[in-house]
N, C-alpha and C. Protein backbone atom coordinates (compact mmCIF):
# COMPACT_ATOMS: atom_id res chain seq x y z
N UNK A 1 26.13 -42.10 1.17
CA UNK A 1 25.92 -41.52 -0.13
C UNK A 1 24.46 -41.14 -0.35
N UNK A 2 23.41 -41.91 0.23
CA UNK A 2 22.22 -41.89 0.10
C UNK A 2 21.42 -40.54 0.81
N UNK A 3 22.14 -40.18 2.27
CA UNK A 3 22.15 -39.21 2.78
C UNK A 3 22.05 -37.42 2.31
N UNK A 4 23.30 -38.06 1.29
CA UNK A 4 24.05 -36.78 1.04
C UNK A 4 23.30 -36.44 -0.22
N UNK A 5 22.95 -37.36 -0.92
CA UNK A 5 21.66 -36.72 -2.08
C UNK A 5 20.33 -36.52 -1.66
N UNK A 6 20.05 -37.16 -0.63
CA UNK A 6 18.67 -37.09 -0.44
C UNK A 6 18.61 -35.53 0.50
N UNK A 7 19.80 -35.16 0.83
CA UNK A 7 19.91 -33.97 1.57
C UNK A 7 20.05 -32.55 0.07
N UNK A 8 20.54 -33.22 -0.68
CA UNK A 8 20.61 -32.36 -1.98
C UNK A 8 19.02 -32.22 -2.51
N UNK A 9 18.54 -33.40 -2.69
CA UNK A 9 16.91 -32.99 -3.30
C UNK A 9 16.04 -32.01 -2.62
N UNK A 10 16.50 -32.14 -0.87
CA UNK A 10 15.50 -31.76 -0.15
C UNK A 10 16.10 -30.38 -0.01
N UNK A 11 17.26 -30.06 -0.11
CA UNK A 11 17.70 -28.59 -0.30
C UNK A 11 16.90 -28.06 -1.97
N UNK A 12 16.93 -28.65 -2.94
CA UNK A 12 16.48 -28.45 -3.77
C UNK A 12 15.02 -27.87 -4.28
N UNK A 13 14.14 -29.33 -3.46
CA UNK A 13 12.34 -28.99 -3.09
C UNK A 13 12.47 -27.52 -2.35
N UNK A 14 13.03 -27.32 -1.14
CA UNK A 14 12.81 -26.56 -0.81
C UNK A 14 13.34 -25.15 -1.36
N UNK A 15 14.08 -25.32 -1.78
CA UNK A 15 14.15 -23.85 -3.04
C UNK A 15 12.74 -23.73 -3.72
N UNK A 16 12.79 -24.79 -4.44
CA UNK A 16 11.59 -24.44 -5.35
C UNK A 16 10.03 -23.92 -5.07
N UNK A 17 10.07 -24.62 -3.75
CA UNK A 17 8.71 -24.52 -2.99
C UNK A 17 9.02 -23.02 -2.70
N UNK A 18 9.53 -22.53 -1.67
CA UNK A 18 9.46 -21.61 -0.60
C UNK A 18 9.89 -20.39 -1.77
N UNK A 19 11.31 -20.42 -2.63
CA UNK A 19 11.86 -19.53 -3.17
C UNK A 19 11.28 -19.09 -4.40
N UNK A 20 10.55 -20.10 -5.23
CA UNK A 20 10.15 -19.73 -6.58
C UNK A 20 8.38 -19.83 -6.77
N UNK A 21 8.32 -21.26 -6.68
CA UNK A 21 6.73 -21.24 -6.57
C UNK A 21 5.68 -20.36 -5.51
N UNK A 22 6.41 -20.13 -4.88
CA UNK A 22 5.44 -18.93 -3.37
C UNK A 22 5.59 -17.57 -3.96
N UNK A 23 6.29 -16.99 -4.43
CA UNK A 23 6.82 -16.00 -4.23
C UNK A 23 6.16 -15.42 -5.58
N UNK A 24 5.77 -16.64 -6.87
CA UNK A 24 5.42 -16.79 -7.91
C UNK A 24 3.71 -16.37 -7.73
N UNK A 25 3.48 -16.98 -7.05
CA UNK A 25 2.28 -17.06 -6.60
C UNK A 25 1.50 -15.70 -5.94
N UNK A 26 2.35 -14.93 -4.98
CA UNK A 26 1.96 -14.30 -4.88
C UNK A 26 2.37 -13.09 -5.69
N UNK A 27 3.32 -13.16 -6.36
CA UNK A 27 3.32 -11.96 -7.40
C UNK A 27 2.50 -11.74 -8.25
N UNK A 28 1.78 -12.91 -8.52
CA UNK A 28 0.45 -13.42 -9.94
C UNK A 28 -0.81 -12.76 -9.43
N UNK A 29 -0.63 -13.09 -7.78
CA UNK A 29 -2.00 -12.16 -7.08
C UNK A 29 -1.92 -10.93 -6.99
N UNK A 30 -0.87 -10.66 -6.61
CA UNK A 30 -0.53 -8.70 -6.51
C UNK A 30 -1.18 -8.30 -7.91
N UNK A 31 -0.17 -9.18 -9.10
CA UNK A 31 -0.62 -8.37 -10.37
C UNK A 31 -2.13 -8.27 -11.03
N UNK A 32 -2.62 -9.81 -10.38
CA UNK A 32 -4.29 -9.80 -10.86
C UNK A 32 -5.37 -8.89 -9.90
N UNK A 33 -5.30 -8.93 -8.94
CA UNK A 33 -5.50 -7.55 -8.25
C UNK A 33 -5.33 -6.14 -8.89
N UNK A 34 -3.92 -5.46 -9.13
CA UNK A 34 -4.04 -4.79 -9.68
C UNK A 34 -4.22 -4.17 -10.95
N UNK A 35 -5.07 -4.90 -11.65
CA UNK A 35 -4.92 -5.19 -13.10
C UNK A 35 -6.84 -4.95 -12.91
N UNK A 36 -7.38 -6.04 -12.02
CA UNK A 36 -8.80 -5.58 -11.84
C UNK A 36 -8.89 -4.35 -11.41
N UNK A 37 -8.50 -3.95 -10.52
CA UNK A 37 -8.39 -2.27 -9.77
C UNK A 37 -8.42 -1.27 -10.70
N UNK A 38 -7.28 -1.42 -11.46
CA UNK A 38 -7.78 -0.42 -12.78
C UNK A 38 -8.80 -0.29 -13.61
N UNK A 39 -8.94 -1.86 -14.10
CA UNK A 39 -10.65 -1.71 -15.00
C UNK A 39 -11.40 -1.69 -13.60
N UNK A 40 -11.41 -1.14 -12.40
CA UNK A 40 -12.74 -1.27 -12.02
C UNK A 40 -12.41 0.13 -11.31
N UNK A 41 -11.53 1.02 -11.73
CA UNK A 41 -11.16 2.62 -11.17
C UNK A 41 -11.71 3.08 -12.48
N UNK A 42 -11.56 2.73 -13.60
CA UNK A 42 -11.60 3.16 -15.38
C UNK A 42 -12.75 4.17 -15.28
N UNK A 43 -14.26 2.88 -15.02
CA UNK A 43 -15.18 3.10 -14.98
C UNK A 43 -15.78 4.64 -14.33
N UNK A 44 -14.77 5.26 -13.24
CA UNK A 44 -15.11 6.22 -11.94
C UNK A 44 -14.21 7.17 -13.32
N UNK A 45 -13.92 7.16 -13.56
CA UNK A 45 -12.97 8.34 -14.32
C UNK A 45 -13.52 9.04 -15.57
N UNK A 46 -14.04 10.24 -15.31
CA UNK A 46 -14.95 11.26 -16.36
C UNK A 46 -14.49 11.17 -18.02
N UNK A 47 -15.49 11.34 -18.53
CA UNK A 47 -15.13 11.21 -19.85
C UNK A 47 -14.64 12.83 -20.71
N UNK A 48 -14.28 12.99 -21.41
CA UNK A 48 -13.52 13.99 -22.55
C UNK A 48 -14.81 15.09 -22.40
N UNK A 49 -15.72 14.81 -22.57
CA UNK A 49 -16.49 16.01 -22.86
C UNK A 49 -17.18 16.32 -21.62
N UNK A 50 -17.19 15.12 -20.99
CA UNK A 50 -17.83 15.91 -19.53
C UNK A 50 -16.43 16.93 -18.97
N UNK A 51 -14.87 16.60 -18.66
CA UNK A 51 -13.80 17.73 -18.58
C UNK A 51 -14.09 18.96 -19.61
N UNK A 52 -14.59 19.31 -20.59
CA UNK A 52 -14.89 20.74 -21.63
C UNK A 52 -15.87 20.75 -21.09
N UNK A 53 -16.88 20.86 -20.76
CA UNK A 53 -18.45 20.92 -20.51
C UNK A 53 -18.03 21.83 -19.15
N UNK A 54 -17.11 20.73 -18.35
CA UNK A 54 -16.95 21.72 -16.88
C UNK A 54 -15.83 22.93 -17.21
N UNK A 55 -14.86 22.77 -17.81
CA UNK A 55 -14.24 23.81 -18.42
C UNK A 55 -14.73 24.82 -18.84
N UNK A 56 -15.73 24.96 -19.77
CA UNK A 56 -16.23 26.07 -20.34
C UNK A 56 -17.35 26.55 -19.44
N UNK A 57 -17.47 25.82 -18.33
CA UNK A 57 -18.60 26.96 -17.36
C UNK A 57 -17.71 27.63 -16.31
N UNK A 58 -15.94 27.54 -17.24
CA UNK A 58 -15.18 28.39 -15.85
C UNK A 58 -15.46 30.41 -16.66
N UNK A 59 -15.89 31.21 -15.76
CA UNK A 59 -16.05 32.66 -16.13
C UNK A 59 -14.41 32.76 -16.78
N UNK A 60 -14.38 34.12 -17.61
CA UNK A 60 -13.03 34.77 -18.15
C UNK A 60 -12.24 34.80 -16.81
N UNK A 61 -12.72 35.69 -15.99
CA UNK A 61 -11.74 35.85 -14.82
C UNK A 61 -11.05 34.74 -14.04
N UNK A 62 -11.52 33.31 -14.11
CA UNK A 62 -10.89 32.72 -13.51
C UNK A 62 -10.20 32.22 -14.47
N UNK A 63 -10.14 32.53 -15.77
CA UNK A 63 -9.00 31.91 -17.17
C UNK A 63 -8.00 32.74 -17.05
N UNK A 64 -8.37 33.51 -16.92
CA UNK A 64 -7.09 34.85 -16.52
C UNK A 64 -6.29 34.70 -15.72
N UNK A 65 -6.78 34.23 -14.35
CA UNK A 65 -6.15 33.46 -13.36
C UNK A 65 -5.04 32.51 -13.48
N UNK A 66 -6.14 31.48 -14.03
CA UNK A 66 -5.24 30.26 -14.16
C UNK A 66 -3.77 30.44 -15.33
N UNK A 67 -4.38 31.43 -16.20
CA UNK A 67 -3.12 31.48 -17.22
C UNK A 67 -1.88 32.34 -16.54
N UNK A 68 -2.17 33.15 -15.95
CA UNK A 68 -1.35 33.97 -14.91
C UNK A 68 -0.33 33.37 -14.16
N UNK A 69 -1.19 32.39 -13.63
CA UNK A 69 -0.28 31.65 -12.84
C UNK A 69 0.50 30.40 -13.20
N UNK A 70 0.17 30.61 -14.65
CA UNK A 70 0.73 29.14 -15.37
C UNK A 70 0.46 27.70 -14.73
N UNK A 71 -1.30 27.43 -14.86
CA UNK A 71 -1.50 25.83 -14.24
C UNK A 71 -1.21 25.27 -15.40
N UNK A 72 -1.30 25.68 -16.13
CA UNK A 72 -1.29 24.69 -17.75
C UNK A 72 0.29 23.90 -17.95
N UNK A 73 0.98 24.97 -16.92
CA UNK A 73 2.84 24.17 -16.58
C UNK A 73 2.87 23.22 -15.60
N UNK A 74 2.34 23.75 -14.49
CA UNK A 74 2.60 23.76 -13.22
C UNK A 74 1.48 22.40 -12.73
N UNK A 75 0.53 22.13 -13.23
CA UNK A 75 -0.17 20.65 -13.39
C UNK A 75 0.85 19.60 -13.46
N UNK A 76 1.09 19.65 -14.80
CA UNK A 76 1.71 18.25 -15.61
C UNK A 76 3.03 18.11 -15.19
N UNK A 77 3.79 19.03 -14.34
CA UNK A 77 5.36 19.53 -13.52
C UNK A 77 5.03 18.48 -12.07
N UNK A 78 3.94 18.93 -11.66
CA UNK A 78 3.39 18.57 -10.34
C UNK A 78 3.37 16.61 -10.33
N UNK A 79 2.60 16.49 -11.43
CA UNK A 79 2.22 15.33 -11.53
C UNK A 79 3.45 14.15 -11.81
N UNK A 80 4.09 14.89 -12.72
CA UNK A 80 5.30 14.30 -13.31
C UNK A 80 6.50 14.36 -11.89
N UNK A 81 6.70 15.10 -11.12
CA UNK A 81 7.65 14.89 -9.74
C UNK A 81 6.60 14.10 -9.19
N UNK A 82 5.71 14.46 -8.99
CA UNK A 82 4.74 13.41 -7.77
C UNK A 82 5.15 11.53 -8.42
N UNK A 83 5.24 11.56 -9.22
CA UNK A 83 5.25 9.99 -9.94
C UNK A 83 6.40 9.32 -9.71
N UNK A 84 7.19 10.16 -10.16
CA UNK A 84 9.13 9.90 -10.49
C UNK A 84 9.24 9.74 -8.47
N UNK A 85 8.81 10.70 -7.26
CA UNK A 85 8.90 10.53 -6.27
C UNK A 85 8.76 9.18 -5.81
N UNK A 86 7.27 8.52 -6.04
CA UNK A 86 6.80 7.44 -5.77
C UNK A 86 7.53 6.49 -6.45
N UNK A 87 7.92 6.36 -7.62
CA UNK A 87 8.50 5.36 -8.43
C UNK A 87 10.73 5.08 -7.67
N UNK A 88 11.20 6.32 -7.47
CA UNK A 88 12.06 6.13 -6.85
C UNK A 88 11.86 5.71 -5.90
N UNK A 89 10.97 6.15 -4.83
CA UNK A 89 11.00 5.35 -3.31
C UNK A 89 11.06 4.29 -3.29
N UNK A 90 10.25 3.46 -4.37
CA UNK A 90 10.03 2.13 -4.47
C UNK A 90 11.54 1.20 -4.47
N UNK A 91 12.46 2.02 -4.99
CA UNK A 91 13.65 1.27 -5.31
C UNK A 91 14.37 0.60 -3.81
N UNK A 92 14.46 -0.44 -3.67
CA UNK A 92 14.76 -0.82 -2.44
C UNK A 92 16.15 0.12 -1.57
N UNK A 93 17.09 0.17 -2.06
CA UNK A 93 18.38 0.42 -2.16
C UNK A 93 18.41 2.25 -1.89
N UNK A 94 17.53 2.81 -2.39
CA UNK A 94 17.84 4.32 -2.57
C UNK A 94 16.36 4.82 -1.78
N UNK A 95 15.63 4.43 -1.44
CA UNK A 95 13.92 5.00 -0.58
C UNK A 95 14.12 4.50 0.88
């Protein structure tokens, strides 16, 4: 009888160890990692008026351009499949 529980606890510890607390652990690091990564990408990323400042030293002709070819669609289209791509792959089952 003594066997057969002490074989139950130790099936038990070892769930907890290997299956929950590890796995816990390193998910806490993935996320604190990437949580610093961002505030420390933030910093590299231009501010509002420095984007108009470089904007308005684009000449007419290349506004003409860009409206022509519709980037003002074709950006935020781009960006928005590029994301949804990466975010599906991720799915174990379907990437």
């Amino acid at each position: 009888m003594f066997a057969i529980l002490a074989s139950a606890v130790n099936l038990a510890l070892g769930f907890l160890v290997r299956g929950v607390i590890v796995k816990f652990g390193v998910m806490f690091a993935a996320w604190y990692l990437a949580l610093e990564l961002v505030s420390a990408l933030v910093s590299y990323v231009p501010s509002v008026s420095a984007l108009s400042d470089a904007m308005a030293a684009f000449p007419p002709m290349l506004w003409y351009m860009l409206e022509l070819v519709r980037v003002d669609f074709g950006i935020p289209l781009m960006l928005s499949a590029m994301s949804t791509r990466f975010l599906i792959r991720r799915i174990p089952f379907i990437g």
